[in-house]
Protein backbone atom coordinates (compact mmCIF):
# COMPACT_ATOMS: atom_id res chain seq x y z
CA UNK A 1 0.00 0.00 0.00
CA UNK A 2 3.02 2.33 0.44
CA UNK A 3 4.17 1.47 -2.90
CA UNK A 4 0.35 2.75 -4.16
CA UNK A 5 1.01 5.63 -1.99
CA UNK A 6 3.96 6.49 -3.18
CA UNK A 7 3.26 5.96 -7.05
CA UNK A 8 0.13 8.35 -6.48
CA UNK A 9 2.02 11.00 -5.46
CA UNK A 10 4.49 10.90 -8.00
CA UNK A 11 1.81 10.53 -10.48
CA UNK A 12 0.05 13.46 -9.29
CA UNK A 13 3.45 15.78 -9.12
CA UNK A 14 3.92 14.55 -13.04
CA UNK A 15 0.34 15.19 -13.83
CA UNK A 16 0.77 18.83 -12.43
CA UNK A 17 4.21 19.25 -14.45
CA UNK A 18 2.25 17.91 -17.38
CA UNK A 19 -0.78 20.53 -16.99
CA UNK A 20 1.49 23.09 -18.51
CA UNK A 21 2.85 21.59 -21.15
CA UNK A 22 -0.20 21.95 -23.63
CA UNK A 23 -1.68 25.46 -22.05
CA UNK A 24 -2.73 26.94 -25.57
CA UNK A 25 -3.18 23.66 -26.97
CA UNK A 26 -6.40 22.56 -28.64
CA UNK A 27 -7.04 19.61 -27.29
CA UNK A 28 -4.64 17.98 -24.56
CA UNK A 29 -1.28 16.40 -25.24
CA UNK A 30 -0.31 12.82 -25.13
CA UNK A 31 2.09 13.06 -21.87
CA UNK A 32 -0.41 14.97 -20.16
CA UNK A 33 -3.55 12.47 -21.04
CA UNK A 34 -1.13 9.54 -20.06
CA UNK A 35 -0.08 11.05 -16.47
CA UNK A 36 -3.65 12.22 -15.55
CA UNK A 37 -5.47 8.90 -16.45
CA UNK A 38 -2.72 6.64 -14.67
CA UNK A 39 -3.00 9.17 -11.23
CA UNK A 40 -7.00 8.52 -11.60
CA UNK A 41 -6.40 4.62 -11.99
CA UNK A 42 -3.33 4.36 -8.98
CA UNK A 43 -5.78 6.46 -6.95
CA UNK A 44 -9.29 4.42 -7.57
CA UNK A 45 -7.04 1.35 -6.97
CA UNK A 46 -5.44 2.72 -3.64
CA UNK A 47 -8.62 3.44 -2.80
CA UNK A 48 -9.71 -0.28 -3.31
CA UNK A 49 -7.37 -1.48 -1.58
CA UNK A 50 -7.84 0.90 1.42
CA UNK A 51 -11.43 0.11 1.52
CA UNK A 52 -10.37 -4.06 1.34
CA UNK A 53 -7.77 -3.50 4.03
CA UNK A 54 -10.59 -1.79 6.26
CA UNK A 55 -13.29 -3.89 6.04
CA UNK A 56 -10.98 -6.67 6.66
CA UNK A 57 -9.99 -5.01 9.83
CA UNK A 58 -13.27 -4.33 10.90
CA UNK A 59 -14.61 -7.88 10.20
CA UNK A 60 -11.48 -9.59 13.12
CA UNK A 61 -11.79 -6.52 15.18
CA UNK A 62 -15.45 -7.24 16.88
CA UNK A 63 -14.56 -10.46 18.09
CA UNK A 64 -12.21 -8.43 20.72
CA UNK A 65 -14.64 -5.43 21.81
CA UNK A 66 -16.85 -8.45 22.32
CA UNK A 67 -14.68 -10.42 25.02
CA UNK A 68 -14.83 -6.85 26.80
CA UNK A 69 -13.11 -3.20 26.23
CA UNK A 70 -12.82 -0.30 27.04
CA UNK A 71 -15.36 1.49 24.64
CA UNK A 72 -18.01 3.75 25.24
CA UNK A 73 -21.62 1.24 25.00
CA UNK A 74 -22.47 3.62 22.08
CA UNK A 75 -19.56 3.06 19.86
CA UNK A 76 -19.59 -0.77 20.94
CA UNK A 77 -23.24 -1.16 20.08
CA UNK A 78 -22.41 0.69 16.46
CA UNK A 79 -19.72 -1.87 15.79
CA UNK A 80 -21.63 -4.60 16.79
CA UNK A 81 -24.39 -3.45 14.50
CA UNK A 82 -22.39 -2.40 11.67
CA UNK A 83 -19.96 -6.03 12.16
CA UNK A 84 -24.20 -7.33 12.15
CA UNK A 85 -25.29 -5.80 8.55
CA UNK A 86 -21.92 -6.53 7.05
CA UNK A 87 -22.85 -10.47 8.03
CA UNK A 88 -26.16 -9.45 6.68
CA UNK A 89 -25.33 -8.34 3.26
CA UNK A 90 -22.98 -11.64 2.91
CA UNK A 91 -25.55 -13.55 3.49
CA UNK A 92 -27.75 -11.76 0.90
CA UNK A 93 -24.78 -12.07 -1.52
CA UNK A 94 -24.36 -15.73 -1.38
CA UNK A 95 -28.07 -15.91 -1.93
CA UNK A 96 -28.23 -13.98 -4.91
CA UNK A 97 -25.08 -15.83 -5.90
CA UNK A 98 -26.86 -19.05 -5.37
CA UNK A 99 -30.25 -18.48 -7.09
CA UNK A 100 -28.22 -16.83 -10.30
CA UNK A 101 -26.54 -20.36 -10.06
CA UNK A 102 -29.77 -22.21 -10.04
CA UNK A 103 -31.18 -19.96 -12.77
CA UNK A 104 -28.37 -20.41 -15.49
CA UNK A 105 -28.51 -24.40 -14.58
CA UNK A 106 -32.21 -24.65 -15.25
């Protein structure tokens, strides 16, 4: 994820050097398009994986506020309800995943 981090920023610094380039230009230069569009995809795919790594986090994290902590019973009761709808929409997923199954074998 560093690696992501790290590309993204020199992506961006190359897509701001780039801007420049083609000021009074018609339409935008080839450098330019190709630095832009490659800081868009590193970022939507940092984001990805930031989004991965916290849901993964969150799923192995209840299990400890359950055996007892420190937290407030608000925040505890959101975790435990949040940790609850993520189970939830799993469950609808393999369901959905299992009828489409059914209907392409019938």
């Amino acid at each position: 994820m560093l690696s992501l981090v790290i590309t993204q920023l020199c992506l961006g610094f190359t897509a701001f050097l780039t801007g420049g380039l083609g000021a009074d230009a018609v339409q935008p230069e080839l450098p330019m398009v190709i630095s832009t569009v490659a800081h868009v995809a590193v970022g939507a795919l940092l984001l990805a994986t930031a989004v991965i790594l916290a849901i993964q986090v969150w799923r192995h994290a209840p299990v400890a506020f359950e055996e007892g902590s420190r937290l407030p019973p608000g925040l505890r009761k959101v975790m435990i309800r949040c940790t609850q709808m993520a189970d939830e929409c799993l469950r609808a997923r393999q369901a959905l995943r299992q009828s489409s199954d059914h209907d392409r074998m019938a």
